[in-house]
N, C-alpha and C. Protein backbone atom coordinates (compact mmCIF):
# COMPACT_ATOMS: atom_id res chain seq x y z
N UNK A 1 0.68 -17.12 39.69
CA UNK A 1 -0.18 -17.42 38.56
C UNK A 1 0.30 -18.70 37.89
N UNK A 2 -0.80 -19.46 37.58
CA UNK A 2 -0.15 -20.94 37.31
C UNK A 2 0.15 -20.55 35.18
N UNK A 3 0.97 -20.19 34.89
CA UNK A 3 1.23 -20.24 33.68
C UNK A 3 0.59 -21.27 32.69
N UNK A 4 0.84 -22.65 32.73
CA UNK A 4 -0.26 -23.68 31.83
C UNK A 4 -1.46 -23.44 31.81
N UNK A 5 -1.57 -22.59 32.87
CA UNK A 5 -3.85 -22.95 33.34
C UNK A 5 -3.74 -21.15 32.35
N UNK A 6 -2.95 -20.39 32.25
CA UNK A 6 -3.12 -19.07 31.71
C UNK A 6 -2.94 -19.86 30.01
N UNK A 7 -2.11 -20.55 29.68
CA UNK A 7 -1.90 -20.70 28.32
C UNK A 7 -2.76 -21.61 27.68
N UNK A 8 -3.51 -22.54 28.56
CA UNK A 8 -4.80 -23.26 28.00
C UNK A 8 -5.80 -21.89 28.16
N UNK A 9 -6.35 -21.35 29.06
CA UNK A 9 -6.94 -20.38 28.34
C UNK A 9 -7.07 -19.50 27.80
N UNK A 10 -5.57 -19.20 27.38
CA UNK A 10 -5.38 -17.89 26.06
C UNK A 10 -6.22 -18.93 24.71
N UNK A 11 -5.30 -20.23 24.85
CA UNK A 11 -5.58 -20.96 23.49
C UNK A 11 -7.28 -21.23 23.58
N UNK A 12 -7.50 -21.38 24.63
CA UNK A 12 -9.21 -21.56 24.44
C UNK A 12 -9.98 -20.27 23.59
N UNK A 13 -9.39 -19.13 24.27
CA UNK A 13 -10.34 -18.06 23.95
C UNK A 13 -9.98 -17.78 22.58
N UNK A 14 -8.92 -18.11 21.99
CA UNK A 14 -8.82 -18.15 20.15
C UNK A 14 -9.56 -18.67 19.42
N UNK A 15 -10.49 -18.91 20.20
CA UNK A 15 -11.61 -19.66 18.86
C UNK A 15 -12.66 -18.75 18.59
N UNK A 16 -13.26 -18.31 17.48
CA UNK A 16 -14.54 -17.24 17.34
C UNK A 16 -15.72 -17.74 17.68
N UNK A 17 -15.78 -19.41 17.88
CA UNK A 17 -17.00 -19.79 18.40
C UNK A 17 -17.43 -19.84 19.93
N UNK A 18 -15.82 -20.11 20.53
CA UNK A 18 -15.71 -19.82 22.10
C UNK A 18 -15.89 -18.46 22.35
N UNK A 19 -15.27 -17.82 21.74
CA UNK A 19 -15.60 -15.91 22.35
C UNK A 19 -17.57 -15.45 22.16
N UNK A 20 -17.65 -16.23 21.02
CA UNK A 20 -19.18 -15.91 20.81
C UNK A 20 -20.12 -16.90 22.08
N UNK A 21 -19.94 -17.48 22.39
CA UNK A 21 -20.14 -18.00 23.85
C UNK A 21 -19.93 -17.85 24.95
N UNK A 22 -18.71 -17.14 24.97
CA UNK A 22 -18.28 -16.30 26.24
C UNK A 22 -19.57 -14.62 26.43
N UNK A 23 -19.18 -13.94 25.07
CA UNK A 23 -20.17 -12.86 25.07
C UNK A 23 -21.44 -13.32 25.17
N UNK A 24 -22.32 -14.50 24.74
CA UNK A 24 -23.53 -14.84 24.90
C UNK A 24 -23.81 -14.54 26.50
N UNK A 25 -22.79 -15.16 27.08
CA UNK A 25 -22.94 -16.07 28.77
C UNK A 25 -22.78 -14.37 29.77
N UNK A 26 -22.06 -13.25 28.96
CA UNK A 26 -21.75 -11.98 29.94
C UNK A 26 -23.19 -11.74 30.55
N UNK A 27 -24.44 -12.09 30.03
CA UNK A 27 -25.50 -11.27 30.25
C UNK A 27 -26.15 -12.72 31.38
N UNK A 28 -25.57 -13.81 31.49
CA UNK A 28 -25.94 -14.87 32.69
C UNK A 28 -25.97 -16.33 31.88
N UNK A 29 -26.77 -16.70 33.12
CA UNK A 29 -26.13 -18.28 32.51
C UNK A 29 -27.32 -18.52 31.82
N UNK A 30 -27.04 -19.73 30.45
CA UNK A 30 -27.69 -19.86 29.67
C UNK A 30 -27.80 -21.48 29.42
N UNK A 31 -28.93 -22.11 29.30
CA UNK A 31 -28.43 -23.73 28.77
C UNK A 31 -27.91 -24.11 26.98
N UNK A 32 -27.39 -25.00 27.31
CA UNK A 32 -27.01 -25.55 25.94
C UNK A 32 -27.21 -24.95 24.73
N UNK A 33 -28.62 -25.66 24.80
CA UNK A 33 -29.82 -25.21 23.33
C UNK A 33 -29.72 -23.98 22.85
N UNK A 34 -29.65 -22.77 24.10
CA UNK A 34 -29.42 -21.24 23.55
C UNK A 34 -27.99 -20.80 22.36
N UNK A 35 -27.60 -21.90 22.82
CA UNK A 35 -25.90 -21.35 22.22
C UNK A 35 -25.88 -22.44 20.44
N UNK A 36 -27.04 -23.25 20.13
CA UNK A 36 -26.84 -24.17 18.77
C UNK A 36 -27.83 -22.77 17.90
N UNK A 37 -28.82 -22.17 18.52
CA UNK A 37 -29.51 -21.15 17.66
C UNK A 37 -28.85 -20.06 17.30
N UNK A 38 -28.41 -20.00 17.78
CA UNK A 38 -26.85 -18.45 17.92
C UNK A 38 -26.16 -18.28 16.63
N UNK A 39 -25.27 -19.58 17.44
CA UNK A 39 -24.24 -19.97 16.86
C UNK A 39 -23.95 -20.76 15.41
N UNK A 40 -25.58 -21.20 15.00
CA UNK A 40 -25.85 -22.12 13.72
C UNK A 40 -24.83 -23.50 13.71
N UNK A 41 -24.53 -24.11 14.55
CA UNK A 41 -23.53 -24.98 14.68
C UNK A 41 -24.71 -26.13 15.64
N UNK A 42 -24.20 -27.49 15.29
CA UNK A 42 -24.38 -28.69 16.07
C UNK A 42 -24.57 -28.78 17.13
N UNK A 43 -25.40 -29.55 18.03
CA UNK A 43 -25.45 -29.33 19.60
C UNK A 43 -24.10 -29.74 20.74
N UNK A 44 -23.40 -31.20 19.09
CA UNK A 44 -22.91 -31.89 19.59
C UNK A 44 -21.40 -31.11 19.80
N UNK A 45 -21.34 -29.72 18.59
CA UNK A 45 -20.42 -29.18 18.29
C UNK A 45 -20.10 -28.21 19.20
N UNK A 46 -21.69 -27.89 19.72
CA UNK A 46 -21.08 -26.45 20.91
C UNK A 46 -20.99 -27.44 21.90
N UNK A 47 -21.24 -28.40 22.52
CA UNK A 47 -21.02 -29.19 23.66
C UNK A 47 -19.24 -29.32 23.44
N UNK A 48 -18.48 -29.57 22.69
CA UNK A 48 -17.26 -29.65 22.65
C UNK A 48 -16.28 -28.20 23.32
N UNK A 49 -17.10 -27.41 22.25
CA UNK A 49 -16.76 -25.76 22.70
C UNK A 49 -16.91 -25.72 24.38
N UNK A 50 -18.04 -25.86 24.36
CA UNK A 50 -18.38 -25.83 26.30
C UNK A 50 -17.69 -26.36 27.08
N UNK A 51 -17.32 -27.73 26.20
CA UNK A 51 -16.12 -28.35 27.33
C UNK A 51 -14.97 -28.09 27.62
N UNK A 52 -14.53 -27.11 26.43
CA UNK A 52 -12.88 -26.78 26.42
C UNK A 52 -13.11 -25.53 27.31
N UNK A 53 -14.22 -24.86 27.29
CA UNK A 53 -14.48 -23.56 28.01
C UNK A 53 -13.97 -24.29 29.97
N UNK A 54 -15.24 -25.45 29.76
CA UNK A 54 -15.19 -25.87 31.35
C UNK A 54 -13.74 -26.32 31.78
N UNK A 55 -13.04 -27.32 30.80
CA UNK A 55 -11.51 -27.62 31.54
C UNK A 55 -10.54 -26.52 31.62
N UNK A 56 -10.93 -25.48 30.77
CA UNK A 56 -9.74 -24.68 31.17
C UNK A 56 -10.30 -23.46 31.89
N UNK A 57 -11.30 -23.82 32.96
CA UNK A 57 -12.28 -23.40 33.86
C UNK A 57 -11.94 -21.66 33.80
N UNK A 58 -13.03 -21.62 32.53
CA UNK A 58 -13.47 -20.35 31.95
C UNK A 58 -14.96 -20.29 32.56
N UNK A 59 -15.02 -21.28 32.04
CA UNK A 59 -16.85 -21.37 32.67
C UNK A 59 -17.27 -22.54 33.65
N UNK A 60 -18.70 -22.30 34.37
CA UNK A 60 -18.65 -23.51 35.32
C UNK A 60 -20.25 -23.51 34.41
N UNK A 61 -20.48 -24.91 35.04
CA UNK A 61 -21.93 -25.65 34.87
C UNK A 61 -22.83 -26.24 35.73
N UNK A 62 -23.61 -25.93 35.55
CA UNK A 62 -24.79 -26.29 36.32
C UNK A 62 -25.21 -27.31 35.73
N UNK A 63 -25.86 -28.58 36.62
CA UNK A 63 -26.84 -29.35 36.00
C UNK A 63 -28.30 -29.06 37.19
N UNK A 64 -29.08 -29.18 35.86
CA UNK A 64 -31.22 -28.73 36.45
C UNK A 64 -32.14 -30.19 35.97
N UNK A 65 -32.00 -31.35 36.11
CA UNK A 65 -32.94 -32.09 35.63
C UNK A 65 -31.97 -32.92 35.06
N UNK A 66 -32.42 -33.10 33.32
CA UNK A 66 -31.34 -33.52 32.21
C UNK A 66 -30.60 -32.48 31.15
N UNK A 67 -31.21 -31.30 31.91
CA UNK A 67 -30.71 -29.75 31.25
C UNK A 67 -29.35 -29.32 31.92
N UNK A 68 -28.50 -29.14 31.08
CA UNK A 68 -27.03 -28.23 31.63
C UNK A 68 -26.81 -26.96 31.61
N UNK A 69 -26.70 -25.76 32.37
CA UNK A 69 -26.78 -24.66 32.55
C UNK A 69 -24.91 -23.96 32.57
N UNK A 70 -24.72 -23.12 32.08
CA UNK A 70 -23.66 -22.68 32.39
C UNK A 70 -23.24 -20.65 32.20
N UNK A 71 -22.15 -20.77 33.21
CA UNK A 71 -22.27 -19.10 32.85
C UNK A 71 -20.52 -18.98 33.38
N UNK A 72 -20.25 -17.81 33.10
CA UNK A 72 -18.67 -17.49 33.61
C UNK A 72 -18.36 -17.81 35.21
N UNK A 73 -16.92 -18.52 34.92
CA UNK A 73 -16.47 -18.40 36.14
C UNK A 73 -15.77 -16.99 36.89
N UNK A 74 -16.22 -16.52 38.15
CA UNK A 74 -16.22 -15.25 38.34
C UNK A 74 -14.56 -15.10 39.23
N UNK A 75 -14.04 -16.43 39.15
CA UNK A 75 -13.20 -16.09 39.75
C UNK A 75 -11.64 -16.68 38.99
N UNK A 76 -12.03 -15.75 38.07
CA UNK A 76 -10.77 -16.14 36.93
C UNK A 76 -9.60 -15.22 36.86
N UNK A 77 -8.68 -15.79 36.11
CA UNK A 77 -7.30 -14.87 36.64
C UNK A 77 -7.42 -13.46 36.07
N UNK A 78 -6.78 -12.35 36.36
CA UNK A 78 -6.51 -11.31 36.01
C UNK A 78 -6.15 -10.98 34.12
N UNK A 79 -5.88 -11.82 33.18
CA UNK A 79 -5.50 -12.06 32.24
C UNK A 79 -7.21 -12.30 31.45
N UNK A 80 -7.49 -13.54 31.58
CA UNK A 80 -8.51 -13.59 31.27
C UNK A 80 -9.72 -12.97 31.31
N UNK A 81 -9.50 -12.37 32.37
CA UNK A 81 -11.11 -11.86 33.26
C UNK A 81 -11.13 -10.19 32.48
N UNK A 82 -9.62 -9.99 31.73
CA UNK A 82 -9.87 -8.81 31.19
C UNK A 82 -10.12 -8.93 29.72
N UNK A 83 -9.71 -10.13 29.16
CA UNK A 83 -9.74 -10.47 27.53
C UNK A 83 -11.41 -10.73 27.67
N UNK A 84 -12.18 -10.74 28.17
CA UNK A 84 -13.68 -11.85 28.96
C UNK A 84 -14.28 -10.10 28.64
N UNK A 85 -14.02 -9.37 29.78
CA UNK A 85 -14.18 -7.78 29.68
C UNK A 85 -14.54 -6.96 28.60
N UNK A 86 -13.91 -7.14 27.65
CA UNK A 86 -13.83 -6.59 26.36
C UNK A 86 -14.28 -7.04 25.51
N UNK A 87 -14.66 -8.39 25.70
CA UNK A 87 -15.88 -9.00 24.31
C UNK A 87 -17.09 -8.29 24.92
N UNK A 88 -17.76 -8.03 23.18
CA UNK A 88 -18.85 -7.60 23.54
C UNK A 88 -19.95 -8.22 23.52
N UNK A 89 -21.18 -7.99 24.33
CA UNK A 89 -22.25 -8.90 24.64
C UNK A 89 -22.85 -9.27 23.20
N UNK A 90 -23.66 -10.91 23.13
CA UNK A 90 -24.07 -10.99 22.28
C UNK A 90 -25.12 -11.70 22.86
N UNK A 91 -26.61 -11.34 21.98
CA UNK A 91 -27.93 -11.91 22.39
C UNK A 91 -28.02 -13.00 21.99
N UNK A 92 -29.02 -13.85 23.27
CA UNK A 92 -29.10 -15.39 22.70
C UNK A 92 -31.02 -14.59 22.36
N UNK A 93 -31.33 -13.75 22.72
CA UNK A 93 -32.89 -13.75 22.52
C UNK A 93 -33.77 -13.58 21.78
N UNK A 94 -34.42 -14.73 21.44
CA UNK A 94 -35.53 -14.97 20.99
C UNK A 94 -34.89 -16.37 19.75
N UNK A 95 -34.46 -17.60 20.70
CA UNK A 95 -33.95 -18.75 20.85
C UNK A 95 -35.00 -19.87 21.48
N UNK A 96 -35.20 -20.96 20.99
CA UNK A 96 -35.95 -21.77 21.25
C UNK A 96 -35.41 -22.49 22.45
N UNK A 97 -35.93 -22.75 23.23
CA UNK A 97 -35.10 -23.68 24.06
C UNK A 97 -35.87 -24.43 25.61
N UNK A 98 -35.32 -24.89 26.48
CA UNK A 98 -36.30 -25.32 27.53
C UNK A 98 -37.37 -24.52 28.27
């Protein structure tokens, strides 16, 4: 187990806006836009969140057009994949979006 890649994503998942994005994403992948209605935060602000999610490859991304799609990476370590487990789902539905 690579220890740094476990301790960037302990520190990732300490954020309440990352876990509320993680639980959004349990139910599949979702674009961008779903996660600024949610979350009441900036587009520019969850795009930051998303990115710390993607480098400390919690989550992967899709690109569809000029739309970015993303959902959990399924092949995450044993540590994470159980802290991931135990959040509970949260609805993005009935969110404006593409």
């Amino acid at each position: 187990m690579d220890l740094l890649l476990l301790e960037q994503q302990l520190k990732v998942l300490g954020d309440l806006n990352r876990l509320k994005i993680i639980a959004m994403l349990k139910n599949g992948e979702l674009c961008v836009c779903e996660f600024t209605d949610v979350l009441q935060i900036s587009q520019p602000a969850v795009s930051q969140h998303l990115k710390k999610l993607k480098e400390s490859n919690i989550i992967q991304e899709r690109k569809e057009g000029t739309w970015k799609y993303f959902r959990i990476n399924e092949n995450l370590a044993p540590i994470p994949a159980k802290i991931i487990e135990e959040i509970e789902f949260l609805s993005s539905k009935g969110t404006s979006c593409c």
